[in-house]
N, C-alpha and C. Protein backbone atom coordinates (compact mmCIF):
# COMPACT_ATOMS: atom_id res chain seq x y z
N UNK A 1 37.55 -58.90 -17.23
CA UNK A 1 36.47 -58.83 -16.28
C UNK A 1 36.60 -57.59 -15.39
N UNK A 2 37.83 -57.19 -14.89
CA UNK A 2 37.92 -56.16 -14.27
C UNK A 2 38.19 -55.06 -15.07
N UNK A 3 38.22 -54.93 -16.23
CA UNK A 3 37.91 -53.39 -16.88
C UNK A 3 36.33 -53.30 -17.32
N UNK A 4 35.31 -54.23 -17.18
CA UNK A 4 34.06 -54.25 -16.79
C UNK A 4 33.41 -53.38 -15.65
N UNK A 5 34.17 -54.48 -14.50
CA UNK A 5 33.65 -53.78 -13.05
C UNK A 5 34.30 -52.36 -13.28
N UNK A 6 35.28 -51.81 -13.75
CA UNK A 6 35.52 -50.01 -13.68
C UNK A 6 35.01 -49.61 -14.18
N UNK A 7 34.59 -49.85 -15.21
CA UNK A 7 33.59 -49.32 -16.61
C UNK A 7 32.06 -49.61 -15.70
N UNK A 8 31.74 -50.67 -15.49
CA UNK A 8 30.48 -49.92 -14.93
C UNK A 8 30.37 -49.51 -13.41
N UNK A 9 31.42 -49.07 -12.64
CA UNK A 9 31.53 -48.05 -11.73
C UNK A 9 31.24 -46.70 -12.26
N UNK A 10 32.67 -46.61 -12.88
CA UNK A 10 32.21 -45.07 -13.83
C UNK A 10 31.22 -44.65 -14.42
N UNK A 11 30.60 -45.94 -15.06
CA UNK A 11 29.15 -45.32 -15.50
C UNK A 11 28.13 -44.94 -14.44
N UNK A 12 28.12 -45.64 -13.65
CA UNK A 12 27.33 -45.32 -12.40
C UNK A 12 27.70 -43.83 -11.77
N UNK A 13 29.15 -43.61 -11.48
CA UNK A 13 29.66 -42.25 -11.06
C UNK A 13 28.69 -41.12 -11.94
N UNK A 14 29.26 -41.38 -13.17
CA UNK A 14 28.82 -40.78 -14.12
C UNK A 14 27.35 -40.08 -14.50
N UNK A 15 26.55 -41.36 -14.17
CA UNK A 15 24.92 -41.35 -13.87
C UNK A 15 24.98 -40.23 -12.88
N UNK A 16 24.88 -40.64 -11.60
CA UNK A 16 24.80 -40.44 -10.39
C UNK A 16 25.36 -38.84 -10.36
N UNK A 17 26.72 -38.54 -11.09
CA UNK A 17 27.06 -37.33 -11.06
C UNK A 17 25.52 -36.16 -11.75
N UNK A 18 25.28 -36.84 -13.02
CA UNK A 18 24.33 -36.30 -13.52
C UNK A 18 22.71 -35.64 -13.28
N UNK A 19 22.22 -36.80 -12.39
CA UNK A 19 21.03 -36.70 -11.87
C UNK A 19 21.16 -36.08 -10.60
N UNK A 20 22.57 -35.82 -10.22
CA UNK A 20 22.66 -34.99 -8.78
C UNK A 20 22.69 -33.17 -9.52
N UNK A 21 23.67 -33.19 -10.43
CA UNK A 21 23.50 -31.90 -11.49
C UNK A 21 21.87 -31.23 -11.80
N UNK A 22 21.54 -32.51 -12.40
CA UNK A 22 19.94 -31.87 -12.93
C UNK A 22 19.21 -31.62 -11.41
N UNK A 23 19.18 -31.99 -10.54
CA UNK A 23 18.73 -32.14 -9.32
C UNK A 23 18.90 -30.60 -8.81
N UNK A 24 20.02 -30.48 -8.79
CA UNK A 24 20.35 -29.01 -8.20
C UNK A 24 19.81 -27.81 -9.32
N UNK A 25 20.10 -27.85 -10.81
CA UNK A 25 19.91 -27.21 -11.47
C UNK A 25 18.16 -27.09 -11.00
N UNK A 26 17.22 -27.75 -10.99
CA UNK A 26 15.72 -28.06 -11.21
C UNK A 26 15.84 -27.43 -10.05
N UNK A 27 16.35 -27.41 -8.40
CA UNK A 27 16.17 -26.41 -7.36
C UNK A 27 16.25 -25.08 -7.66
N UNK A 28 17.23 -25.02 -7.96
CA UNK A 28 17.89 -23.72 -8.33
C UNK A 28 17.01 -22.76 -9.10
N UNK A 29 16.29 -23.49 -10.27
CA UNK A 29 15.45 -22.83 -11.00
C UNK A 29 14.28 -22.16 -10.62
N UNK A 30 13.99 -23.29 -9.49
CA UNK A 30 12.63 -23.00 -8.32
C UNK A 30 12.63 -22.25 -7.02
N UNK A 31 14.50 -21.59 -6.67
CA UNK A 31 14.71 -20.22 -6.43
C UNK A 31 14.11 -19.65 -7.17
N UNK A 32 14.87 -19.39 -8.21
CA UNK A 32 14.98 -18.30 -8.70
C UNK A 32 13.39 -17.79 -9.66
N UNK A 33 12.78 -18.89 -9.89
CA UNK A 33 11.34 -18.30 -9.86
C UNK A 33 10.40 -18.14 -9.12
N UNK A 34 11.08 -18.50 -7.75
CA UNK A 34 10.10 -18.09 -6.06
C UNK A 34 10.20 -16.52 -5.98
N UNK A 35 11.82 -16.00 -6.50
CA UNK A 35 12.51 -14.57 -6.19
C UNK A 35 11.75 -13.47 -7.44
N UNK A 36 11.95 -14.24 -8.45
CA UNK A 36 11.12 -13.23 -9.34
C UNK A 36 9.56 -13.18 -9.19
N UNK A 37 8.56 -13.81 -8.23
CA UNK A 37 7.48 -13.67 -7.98
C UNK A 37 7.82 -12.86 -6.66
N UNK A 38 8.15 -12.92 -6.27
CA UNK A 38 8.17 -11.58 -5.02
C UNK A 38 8.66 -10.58 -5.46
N UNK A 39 9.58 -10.31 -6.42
CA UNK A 39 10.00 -9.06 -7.64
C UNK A 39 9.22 -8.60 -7.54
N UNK A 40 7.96 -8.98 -8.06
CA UNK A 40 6.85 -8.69 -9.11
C UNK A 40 6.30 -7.81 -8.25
N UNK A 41 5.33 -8.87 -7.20
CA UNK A 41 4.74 -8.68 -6.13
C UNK A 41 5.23 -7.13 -5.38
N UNK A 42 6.75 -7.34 -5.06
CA UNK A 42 6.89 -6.10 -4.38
C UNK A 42 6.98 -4.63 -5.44
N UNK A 43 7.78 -4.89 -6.75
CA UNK A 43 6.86 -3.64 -7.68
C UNK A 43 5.87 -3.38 -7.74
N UNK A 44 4.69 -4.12 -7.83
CA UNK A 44 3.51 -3.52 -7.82
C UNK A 44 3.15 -3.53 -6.40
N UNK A 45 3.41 -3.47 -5.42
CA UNK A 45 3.53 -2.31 -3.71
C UNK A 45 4.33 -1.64 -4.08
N UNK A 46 5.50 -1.17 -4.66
CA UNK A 46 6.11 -0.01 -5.23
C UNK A 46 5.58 0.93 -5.81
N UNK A 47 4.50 0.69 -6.89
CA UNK A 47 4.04 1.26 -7.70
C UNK A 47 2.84 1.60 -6.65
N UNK A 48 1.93 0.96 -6.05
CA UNK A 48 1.03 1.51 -5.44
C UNK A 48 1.06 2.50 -4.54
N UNK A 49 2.52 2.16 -3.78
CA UNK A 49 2.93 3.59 -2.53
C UNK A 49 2.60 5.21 -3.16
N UNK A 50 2.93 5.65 -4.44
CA UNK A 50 2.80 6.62 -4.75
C UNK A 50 1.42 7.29 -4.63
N UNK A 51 0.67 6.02 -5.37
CA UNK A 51 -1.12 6.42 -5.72
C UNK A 51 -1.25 6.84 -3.57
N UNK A 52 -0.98 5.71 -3.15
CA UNK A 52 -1.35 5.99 -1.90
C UNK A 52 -0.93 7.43 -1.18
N UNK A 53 0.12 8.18 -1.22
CA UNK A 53 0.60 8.97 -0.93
C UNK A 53 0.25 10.15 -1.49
N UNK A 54 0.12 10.34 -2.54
CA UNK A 54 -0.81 11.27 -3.22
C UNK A 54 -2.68 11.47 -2.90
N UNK A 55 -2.67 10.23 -2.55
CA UNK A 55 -4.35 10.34 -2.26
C UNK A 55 -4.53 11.15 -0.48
N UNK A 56 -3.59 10.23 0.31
CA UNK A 56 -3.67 10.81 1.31
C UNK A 56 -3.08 12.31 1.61
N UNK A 57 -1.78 12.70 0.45
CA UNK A 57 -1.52 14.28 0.64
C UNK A 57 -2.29 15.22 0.75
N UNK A 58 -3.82 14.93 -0.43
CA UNK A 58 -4.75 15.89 -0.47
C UNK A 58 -5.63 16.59 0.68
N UNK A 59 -5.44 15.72 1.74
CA UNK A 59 -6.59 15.36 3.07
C UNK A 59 -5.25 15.61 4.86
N UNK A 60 -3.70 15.43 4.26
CA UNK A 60 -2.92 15.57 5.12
C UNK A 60 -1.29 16.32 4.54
N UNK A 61 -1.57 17.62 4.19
CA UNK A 61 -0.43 17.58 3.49
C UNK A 61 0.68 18.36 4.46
N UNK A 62 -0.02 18.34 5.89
CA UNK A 62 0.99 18.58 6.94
C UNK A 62 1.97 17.33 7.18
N UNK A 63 1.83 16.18 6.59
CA UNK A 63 2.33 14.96 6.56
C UNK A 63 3.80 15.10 5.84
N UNK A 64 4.61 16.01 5.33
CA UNK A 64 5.28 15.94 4.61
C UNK A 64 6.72 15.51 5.02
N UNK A 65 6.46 15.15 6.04
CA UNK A 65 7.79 14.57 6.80
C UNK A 65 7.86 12.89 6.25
N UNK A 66 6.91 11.95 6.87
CA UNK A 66 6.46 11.14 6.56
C UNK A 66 6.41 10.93 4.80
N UNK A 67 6.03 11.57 4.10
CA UNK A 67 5.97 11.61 2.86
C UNK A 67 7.22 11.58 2.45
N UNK A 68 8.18 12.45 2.73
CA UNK A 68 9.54 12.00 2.44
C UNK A 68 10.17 11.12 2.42
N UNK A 69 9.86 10.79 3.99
CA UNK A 69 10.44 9.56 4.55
C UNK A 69 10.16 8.25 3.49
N UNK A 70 9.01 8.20 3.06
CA UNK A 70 8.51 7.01 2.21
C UNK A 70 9.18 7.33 1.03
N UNK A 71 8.93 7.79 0.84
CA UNK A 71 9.74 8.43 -0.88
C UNK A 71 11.24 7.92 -1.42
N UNK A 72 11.76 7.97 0.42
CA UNK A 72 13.39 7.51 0.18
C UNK A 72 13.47 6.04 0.85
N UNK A 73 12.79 5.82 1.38
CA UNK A 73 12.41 4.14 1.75
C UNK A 73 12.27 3.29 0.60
N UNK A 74 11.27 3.97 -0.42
CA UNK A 74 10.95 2.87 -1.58
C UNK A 74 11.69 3.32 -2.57
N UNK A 75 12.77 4.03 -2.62
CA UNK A 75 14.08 4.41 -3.25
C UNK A 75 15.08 3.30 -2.88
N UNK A 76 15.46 3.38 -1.67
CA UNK A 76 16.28 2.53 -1.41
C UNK A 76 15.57 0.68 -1.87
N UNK A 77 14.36 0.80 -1.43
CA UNK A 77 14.03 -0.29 -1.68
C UNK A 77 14.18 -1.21 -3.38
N UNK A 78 13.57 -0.24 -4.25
CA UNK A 78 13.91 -0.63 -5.45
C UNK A 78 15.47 -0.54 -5.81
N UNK A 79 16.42 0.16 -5.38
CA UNK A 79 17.51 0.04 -5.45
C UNK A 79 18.53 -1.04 -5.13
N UNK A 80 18.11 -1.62 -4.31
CA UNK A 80 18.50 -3.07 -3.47
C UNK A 80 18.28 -4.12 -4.37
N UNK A 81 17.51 -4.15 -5.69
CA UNK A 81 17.64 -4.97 -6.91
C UNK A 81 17.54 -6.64 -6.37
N UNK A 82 18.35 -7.51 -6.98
CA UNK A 82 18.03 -8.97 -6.08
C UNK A 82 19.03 -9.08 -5.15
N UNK A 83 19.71 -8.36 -4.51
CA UNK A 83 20.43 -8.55 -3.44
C UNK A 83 19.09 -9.13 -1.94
N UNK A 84 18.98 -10.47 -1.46
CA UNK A 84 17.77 -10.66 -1.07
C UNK A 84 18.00 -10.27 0.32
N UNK A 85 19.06 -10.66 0.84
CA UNK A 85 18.93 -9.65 2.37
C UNK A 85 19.08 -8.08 2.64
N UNK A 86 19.46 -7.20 1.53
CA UNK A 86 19.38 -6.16 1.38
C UNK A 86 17.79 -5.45 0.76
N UNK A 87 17.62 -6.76 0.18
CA UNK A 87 15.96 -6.33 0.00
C UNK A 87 15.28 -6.34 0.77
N UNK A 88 15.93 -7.71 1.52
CA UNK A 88 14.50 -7.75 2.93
C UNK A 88 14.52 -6.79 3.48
N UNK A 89 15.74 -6.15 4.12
CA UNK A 89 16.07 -4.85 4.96
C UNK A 89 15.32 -4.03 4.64
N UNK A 90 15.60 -3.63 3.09
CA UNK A 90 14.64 -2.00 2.66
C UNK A 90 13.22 -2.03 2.60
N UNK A 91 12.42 -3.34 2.17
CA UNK A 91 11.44 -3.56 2.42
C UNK A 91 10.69 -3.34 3.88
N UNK A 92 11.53 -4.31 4.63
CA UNK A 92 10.97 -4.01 6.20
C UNK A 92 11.05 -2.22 6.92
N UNK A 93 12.26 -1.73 6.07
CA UNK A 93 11.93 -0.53 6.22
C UNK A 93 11.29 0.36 5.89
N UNK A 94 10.75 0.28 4.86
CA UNK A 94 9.53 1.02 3.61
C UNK A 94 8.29 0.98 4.37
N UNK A 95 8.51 -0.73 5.37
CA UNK A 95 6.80 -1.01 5.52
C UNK A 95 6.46 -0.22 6.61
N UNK A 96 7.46 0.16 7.03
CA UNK A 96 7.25 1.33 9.06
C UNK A 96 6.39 2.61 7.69
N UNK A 97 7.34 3.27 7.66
CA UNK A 97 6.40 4.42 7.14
C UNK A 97 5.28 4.12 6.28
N UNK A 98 5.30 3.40 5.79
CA UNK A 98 3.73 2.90 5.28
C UNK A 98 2.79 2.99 5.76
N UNK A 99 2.65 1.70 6.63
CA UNK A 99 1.45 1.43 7.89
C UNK A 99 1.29 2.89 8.83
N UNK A 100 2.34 4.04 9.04
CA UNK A 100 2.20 5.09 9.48
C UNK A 100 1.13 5.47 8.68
N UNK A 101 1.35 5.79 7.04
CA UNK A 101 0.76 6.82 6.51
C UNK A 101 -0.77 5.98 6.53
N UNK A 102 -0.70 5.10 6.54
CA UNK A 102 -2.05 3.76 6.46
C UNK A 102 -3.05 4.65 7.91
N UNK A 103 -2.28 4.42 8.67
CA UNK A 103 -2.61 4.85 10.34
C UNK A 103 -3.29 6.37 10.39
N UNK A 104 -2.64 6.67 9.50
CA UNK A 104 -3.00 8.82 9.26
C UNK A 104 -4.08 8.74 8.96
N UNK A 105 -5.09 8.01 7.73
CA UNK A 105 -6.36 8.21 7.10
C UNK A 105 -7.34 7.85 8.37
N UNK A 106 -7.09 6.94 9.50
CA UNK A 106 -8.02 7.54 10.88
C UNK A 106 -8.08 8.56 11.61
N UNK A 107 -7.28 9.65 11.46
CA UNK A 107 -8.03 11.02 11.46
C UNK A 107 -8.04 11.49 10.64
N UNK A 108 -8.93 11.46 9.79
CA UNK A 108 -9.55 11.53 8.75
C UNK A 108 -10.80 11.02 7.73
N UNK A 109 -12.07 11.29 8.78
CA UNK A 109 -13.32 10.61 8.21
C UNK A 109 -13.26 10.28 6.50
N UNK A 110 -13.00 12.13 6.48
CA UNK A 110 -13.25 12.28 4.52
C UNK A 110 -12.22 11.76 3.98
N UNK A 111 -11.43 10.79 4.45
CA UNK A 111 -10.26 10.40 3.47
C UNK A 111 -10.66 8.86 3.69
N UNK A 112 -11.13 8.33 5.17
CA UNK A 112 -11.45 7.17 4.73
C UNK A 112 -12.55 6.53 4.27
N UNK A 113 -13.40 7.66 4.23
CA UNK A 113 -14.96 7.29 3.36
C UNK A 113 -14.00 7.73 1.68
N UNK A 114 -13.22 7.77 1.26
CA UNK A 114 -12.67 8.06 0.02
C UNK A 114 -12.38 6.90 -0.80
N UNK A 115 -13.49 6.71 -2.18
CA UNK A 115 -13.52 5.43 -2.53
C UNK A 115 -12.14 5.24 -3.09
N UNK A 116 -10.81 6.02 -3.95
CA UNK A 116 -9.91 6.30 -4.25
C UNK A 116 -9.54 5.90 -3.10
N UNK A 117 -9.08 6.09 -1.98
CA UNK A 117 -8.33 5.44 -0.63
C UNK A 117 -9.04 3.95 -0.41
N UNK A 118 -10.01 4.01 -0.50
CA UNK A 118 -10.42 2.25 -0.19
C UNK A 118 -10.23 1.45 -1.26
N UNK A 119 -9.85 1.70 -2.33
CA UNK A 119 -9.44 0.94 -3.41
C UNK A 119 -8.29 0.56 -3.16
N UNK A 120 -7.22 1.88 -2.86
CA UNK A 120 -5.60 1.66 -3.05
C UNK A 120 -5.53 0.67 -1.64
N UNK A 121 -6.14 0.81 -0.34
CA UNK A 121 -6.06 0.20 0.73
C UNK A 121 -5.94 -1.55 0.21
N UNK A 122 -7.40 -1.76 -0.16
CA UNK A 122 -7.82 -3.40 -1.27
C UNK A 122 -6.56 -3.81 -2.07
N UNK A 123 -6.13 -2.88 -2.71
CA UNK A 123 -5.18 -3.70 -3.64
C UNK A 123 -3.80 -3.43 -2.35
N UNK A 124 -3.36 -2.60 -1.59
CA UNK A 124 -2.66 -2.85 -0.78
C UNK A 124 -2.16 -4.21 -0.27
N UNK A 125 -3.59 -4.48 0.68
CA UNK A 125 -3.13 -5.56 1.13
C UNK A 125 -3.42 -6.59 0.30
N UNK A 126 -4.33 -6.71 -0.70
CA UNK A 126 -4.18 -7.44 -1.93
C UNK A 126 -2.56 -8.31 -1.97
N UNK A 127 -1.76 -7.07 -2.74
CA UNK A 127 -0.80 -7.43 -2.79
C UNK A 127 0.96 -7.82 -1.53
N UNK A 128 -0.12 -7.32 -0.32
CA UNK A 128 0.66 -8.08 0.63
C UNK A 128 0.58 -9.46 1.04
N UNK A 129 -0.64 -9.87 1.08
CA UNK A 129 -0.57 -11.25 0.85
C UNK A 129 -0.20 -12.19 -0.11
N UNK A 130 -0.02 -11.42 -1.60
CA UNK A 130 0.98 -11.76 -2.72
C UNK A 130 1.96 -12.19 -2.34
N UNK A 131 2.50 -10.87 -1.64
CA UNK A 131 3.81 -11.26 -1.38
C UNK A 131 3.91 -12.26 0.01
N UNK A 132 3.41 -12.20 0.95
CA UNK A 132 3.80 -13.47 1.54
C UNK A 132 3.25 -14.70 1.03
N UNK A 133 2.63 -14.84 0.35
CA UNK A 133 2.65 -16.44 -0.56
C UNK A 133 3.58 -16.79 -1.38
N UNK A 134 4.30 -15.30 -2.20
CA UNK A 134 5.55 -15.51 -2.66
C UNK A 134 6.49 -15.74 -1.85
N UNK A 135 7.11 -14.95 -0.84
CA UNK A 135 7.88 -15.30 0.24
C UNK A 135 7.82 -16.87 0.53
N UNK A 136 6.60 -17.23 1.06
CA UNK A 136 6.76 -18.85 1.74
C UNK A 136 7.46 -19.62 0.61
N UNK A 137 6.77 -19.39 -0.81
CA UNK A 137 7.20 -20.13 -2.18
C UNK A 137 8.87 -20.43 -2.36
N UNK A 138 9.12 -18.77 -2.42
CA UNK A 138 10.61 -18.87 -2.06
C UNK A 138 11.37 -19.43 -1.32
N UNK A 139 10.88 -19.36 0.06
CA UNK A 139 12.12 -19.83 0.95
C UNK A 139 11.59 -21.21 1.04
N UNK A 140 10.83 -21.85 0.37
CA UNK A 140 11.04 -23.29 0.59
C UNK A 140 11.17 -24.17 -0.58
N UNK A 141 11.67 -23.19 -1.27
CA UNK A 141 12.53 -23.43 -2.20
C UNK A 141 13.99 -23.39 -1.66
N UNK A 142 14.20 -22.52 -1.68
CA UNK A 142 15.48 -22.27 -0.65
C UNK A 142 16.15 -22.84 -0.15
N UNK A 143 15.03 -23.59 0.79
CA UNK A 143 15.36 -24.45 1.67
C UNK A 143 15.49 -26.05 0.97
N UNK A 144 15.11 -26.52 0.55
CA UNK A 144 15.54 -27.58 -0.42
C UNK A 144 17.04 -27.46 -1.80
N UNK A 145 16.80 -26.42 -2.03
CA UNK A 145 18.61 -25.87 -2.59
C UNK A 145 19.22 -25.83 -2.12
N UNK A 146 19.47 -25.08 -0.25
CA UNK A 146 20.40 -25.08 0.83
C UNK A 146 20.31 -26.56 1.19
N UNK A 147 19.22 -27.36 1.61
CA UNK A 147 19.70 -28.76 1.75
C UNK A 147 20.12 -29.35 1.28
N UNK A 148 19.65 -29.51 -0.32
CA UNK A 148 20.65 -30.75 -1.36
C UNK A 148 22.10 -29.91 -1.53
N UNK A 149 22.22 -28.72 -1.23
CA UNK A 149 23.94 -28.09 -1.61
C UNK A 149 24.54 -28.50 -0.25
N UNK A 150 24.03 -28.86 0.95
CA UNK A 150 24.90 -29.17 2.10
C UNK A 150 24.53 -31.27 2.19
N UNK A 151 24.05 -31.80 1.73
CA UNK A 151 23.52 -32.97 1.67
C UNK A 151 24.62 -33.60 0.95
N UNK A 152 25.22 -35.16 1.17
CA UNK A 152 26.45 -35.80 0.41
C UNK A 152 25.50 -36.78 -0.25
N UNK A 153 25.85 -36.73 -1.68
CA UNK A 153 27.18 -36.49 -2.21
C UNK A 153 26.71 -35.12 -2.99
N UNK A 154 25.70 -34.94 -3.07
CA UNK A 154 25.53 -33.54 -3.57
C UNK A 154 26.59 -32.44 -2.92
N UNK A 155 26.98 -32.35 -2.04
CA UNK A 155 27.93 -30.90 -1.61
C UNK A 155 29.08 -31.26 -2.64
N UNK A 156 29.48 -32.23 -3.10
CA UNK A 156 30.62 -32.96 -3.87
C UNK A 156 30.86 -32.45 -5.02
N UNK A 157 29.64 -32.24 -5.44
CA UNK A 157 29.49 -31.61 -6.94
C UNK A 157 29.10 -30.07 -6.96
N UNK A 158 28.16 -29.61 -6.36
CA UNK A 158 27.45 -28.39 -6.07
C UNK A 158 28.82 -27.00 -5.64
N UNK A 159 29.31 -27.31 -4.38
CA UNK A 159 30.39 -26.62 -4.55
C UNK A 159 31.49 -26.14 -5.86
N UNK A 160 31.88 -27.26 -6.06
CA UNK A 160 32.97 -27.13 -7.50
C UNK A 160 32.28 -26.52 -8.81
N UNK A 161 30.99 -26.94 -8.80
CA UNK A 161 30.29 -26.28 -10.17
C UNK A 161 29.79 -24.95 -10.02
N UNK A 162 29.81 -24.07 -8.59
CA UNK A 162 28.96 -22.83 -8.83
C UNK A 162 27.54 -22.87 -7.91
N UNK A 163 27.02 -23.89 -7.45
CA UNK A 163 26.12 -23.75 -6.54
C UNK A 163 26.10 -23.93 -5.28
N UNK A 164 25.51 -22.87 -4.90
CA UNK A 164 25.60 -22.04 -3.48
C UNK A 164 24.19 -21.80 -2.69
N UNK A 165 24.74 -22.11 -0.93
CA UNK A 165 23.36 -21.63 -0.25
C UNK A 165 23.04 -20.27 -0.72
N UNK A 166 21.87 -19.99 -0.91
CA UNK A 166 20.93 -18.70 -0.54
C UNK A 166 19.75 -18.51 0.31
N UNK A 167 20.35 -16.81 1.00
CA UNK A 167 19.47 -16.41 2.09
C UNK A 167 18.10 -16.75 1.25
N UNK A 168 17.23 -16.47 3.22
CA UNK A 168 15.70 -16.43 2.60
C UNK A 168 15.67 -15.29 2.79
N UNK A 169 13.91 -14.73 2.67
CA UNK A 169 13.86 -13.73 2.33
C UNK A 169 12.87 -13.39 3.88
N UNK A 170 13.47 -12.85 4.31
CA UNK A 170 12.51 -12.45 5.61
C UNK A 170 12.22 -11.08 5.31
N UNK A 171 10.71 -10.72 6.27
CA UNK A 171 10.37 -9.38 6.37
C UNK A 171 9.94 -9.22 7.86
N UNK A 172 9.99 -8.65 8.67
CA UNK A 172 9.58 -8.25 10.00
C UNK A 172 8.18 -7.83 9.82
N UNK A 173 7.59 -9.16 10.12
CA UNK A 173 6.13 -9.06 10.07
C UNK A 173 5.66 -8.02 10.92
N UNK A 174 6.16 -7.61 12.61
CA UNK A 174 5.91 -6.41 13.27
C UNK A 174 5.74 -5.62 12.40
N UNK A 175 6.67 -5.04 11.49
CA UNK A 175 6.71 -4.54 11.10
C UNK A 175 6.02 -3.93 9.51
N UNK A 176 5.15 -5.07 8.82
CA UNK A 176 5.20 -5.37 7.92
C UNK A 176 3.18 -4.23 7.63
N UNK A 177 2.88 -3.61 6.25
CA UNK A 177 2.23 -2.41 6.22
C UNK A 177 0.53 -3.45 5.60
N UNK A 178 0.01 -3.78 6.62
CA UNK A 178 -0.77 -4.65 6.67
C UNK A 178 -2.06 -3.83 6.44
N UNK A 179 -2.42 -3.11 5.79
CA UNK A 179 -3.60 -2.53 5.96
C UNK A 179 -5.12 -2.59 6.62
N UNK A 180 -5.51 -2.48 7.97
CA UNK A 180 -6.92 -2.44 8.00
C UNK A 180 -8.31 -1.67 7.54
N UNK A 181 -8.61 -2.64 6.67
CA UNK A 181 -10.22 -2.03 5.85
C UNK A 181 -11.30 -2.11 6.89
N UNK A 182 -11.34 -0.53 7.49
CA UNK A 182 -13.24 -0.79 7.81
C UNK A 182 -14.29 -0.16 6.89
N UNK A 183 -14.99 -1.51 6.47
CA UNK A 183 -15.67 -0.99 5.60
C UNK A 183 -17.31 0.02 5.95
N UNK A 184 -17.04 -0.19 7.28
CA UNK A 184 -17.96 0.54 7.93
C UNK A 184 -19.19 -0.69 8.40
N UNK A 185 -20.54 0.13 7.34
CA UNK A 185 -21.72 -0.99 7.61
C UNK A 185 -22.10 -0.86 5.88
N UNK A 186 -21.51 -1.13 5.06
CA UNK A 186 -21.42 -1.31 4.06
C UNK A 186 -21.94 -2.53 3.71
N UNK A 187 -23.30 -3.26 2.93
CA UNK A 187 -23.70 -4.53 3.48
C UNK A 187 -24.76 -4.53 2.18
């Protein structure tokens, strides 16, 4: 009778070990596809900085300070790979000179009546609000992986197997290259 009651303890351990495993694994997964949608998201604002910078050189090419400056911002930025607080960093730093060069096309009638500039502007912030829908996605994901990895009996297992809190992904919204479209009286 009592190698019963151990036998179905252990099975229970056993269970219980399991569905706490798949549990974390199924978080974990929903990191890590919160992180590769803000990947995405922030390559294509990678890819757009250039078009933008080129459009506005034609109309400001006394700007070339600034132009640099961005050049090695979204250098560093793609360089920072999934390291996520080193991303957030280069990101939040990319976005200062951005919103600068964003800021430049108001002196500049003929650049902001420029349907080429009001396009790249559209998909701009297009894809900034990408990315903060990815962002929220992420970190609350995050935040349910950091809870069940600090939560008992989950910390029990999670530690010893390899799973670990991860940062979120912040960006300094102050800071962050928000584009304003006036579309004039366009109607």
């Amino acid at each position: 009778m009592l190698i019963y009651a151990v036998l179905g303890l252990l099975a229970i351990f056993v269970i219980g070990g399991v569905l706490i495993y798949n549990n974390l694994v199924k978080k974990s997964q929903m990191a890590d596809n919160g992180w590769s949608d803000i990947d995405v998201q922030l390559k294509r604002r990678a890819n757009l900085i250039p078009q933008l910078v080129s459009t506005v050189e034609g109309y400001a090419s006394h700007e070339q300070k600034l132009f640099a400056e961005i050049a090695t911002r979204r250098a560093e930025a793609m360089a920072a790979g999934d390291d996520v607080s080193g991303r957030s960093a280069a990101e939040t730093a990319l976005s200062q000179p951005v919103s600068r060069l964003v800021a430049v096309a108001e002196d500049y009638p003929e650049l902001k009546a420029s349907e080429n500039f009001l396009e790249l502007q559209r998909e701009l912030s297009d894809t900034e609000d990408k990315i903060e829908m990815a962002r929220r996605f992420y970190n609350g994901a995050v935040r349910e992986l950091n809870t069940s990895v600090q939560s008992f009996p989950a910390m029990l297992i999670a530690g010893p197997i390899g799973f670990r809190q991860r940062d979120y992904f912040e960006v300094d919204m102050a800071d962050r290259a928000v584009p304003q479209i006036d579309m004039g009286d366009q109607a």
